[in-house]
N, C-alpha and C. Protein backbone atom coordinates (compact mmCIF):
# COMPACT_ATOMS: atom_id res chain seq x y z
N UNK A 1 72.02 94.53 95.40
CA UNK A 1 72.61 95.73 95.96
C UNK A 1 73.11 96.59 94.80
N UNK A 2 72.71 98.05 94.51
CA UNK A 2 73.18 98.74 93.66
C UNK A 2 74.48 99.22 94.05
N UNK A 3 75.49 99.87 92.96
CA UNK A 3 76.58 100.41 93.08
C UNK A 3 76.72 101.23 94.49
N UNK A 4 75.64 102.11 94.49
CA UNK A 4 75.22 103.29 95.36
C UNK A 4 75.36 102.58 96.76
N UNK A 5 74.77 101.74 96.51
CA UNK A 5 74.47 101.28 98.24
C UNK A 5 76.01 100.37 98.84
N UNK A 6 76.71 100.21 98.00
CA UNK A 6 77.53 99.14 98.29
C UNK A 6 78.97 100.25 98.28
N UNK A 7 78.87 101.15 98.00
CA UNK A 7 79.54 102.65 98.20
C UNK A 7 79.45 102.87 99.33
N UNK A 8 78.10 103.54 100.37
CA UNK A 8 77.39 103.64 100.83
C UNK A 8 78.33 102.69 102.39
N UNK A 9 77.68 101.47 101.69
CA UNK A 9 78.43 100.77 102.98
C UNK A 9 79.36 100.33 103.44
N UNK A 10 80.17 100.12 102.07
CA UNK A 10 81.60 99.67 102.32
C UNK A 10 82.61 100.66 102.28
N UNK A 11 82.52 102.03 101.84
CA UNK A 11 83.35 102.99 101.34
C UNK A 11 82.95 104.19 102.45
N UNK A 12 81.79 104.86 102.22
CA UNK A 12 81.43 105.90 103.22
C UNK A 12 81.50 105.78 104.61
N UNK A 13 80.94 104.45 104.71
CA UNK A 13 81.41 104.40 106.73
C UNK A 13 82.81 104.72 107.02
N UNK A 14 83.40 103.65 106.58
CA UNK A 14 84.60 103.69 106.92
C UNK A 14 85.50 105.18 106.22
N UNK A 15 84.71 105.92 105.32
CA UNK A 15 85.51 107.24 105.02
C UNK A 15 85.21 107.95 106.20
N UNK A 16 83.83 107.78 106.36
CA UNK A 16 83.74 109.00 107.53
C UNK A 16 84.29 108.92 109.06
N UNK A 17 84.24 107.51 109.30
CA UNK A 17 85.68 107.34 110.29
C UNK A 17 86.56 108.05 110.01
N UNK A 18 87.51 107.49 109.03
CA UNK A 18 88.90 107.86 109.02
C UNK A 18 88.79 109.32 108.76
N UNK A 19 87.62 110.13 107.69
CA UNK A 19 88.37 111.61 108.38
C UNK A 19 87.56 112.26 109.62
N UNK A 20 86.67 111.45 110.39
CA UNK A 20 86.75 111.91 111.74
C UNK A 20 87.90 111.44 113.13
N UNK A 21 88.93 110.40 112.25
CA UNK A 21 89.83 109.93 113.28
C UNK A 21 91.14 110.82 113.03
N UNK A 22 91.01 111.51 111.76
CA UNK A 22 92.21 112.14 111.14
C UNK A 22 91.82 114.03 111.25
N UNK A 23 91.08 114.36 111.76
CA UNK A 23 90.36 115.46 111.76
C UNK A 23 91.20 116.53 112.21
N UNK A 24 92.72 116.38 112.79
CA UNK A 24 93.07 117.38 113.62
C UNK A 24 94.40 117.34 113.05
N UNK A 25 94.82 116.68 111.45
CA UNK A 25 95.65 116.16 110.56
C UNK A 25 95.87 117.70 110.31
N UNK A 26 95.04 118.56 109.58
CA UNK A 26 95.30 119.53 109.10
C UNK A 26 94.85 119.72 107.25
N UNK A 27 95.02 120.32 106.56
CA UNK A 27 94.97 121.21 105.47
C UNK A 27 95.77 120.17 104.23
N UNK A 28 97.16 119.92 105.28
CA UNK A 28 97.82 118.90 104.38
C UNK A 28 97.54 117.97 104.08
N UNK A 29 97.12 117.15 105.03
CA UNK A 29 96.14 115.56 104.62
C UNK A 29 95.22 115.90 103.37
N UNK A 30 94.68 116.59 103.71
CA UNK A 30 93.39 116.95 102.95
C UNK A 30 94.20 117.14 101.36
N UNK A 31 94.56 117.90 101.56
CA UNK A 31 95.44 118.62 99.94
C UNK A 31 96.33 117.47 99.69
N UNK A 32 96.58 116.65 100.48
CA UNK A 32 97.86 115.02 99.55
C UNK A 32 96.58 114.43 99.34
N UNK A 33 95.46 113.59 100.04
CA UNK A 33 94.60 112.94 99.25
C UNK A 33 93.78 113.68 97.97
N UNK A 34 93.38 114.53 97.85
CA UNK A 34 92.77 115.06 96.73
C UNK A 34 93.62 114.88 95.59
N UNK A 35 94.87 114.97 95.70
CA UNK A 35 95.93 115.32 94.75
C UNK A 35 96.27 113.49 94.74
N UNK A 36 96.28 112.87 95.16
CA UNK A 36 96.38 111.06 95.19
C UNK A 36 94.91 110.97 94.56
N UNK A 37 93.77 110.88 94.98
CA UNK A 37 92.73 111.55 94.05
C UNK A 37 92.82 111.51 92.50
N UNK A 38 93.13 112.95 92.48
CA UNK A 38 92.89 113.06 90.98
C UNK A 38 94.09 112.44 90.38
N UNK A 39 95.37 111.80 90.64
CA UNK A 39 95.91 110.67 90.09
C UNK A 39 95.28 110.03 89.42
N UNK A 40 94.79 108.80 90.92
CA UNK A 40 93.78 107.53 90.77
C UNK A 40 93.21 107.92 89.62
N UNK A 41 92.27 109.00 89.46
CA UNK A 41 91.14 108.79 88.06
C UNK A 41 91.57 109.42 86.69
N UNK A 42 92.79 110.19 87.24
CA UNK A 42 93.46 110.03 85.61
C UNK A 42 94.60 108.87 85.15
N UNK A 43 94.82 108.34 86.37
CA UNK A 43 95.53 106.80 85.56
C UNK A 43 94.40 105.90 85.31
N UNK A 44 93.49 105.63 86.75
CA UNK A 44 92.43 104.13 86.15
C UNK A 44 91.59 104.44 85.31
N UNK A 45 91.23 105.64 84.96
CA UNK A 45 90.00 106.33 84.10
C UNK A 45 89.95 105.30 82.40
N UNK A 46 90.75 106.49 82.05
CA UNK A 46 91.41 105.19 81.07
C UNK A 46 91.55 103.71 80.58
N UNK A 47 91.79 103.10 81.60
CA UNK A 47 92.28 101.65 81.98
C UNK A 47 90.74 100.99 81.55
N UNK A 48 90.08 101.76 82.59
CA UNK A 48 88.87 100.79 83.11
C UNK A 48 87.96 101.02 81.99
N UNK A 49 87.57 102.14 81.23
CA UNK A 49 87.33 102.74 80.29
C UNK A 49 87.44 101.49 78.97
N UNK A 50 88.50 101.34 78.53
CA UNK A 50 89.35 99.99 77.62
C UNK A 50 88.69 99.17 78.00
N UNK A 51 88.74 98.19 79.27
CA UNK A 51 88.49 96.89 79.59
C UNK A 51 86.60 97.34 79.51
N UNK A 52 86.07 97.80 79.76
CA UNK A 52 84.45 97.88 79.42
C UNK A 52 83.97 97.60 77.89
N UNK A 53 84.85 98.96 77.29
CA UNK A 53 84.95 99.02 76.10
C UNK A 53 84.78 97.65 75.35
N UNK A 54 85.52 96.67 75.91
CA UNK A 54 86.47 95.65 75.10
C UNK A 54 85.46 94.44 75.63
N UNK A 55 84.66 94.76 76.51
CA UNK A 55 83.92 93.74 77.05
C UNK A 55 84.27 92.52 78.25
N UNK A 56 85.66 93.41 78.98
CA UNK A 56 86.00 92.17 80.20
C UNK A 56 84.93 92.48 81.05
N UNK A 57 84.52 93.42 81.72
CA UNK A 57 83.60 93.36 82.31
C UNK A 57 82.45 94.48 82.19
N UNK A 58 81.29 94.53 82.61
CA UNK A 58 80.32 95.36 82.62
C UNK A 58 79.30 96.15 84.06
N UNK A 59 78.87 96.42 83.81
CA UNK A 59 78.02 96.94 84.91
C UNK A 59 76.47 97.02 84.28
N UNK A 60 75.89 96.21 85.87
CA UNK A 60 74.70 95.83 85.11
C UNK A 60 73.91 97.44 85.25
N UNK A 61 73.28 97.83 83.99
CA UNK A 61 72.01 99.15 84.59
C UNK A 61 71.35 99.32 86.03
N UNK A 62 70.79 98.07 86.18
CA UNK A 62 69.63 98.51 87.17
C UNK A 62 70.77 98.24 88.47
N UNK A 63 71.76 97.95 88.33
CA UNK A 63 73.11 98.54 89.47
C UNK A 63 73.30 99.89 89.56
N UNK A 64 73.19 100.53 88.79
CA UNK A 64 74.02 101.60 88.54
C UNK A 64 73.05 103.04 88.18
N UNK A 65 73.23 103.70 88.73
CA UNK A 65 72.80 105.48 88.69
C UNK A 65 71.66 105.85 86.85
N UNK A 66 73.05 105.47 86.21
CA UNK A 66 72.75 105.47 84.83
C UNK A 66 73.60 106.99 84.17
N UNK A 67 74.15 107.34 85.50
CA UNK A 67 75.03 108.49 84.82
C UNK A 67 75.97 107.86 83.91
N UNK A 68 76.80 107.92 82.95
CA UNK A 68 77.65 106.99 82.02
C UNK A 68 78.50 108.31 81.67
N UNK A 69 80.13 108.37 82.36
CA UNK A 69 81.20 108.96 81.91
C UNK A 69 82.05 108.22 80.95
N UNK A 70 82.02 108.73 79.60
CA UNK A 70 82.83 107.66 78.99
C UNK A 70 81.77 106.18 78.85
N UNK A 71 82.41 105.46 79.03
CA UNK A 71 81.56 103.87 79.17
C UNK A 71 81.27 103.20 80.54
N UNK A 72 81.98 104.06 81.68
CA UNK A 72 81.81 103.69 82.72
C UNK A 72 80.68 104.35 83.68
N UNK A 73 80.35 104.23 84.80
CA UNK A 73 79.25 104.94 85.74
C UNK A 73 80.20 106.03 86.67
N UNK A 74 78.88 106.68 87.06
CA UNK A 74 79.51 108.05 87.37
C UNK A 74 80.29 107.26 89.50
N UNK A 75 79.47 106.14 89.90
CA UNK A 75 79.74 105.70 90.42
C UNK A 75 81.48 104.50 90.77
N UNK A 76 81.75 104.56 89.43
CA UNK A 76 83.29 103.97 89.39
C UNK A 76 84.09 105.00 89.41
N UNK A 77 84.04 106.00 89.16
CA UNK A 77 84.30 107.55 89.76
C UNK A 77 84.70 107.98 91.37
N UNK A 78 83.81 107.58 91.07
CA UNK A 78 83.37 107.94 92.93
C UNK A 78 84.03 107.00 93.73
N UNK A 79 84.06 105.74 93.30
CA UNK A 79 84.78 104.70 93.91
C UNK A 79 86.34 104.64 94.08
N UNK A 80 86.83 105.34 92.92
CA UNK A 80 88.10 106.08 93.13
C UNK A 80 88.93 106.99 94.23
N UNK A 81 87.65 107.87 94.08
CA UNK A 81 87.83 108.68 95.28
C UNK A 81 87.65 108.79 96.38
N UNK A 82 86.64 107.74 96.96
CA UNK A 82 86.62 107.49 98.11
C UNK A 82 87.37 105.83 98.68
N UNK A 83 88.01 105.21 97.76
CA UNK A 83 88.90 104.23 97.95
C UNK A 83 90.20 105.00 98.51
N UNK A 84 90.76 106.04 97.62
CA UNK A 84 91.97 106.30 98.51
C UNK A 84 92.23 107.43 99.40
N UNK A 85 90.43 108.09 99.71
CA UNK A 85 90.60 108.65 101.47
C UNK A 85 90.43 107.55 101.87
N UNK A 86 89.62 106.53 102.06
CA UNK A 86 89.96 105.47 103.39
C UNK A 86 90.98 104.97 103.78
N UNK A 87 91.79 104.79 101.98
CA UNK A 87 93.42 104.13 102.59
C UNK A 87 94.27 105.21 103.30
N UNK A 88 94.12 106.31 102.42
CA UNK A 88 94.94 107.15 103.22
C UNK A 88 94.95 107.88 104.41
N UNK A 89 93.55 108.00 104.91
CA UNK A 89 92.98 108.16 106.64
C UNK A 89 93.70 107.10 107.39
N UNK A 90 93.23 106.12 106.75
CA UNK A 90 93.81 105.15 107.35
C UNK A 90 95.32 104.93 107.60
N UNK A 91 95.75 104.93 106.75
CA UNK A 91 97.38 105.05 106.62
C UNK A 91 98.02 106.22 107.42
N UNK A 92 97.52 107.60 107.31
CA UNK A 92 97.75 108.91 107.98
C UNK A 92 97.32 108.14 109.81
N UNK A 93 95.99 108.06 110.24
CA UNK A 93 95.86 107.27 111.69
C UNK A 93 97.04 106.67 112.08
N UNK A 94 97.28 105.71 111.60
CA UNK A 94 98.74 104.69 111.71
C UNK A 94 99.56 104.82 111.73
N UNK A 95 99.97 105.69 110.80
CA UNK A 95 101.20 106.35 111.18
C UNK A 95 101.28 107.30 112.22
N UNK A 96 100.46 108.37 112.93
CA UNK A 96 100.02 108.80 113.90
C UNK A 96 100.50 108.35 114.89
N UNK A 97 100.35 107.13 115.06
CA UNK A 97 100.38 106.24 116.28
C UNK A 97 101.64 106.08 116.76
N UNK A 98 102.08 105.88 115.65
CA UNK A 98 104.02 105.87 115.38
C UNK A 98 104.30 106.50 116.64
């Protein structure tokens, strides 16, 4: 399974749930995750960046796109950003319920 596909299935379904369950959230949802967002990839950017660097872990090629930001894939990127709309759809739903 490449990066892509495992995005794809574990990240995109469940994104596109949560912002079709959160859809009537408003402007604000939208504008706190983007901004939780670009957090995430300017704190882990870095981080994850080091530990590649340094050789804890890797990503195999024929996994991966082959885009390369830094030392990482354009796909650990992406994984950022769609890790914390699901939590936070999710979290926004739930609290909803409240």
């Amino acid at each position: 399974m490449s990066y892509a596909e495992f995005l794809a299935v574990f990240l995109a379904i469940p994104v596109v749930a949560g912002v079709w369950v959160t859809r009537g959230m408003g402007r604000s949802l939208a504008f706190t995750l983007a901004g939780i967002s670009l957090l995430a990839l300017i704190y882990t950017a870095p981080w994850d960046n080091l530990i590649v660097l340094n050789g804890v872990w890797f990503y195999g090629p024929h996994r991966v796109a082959g885009v390369i930001l830094g030392h990482i894939p354009l796909e650990e990127y992406v994984f950022y950003v769609l890790q914390v709309i699901m939590t936070g759809t999710l979290t926004a739903a739930l609290l909803r319920r409240r």
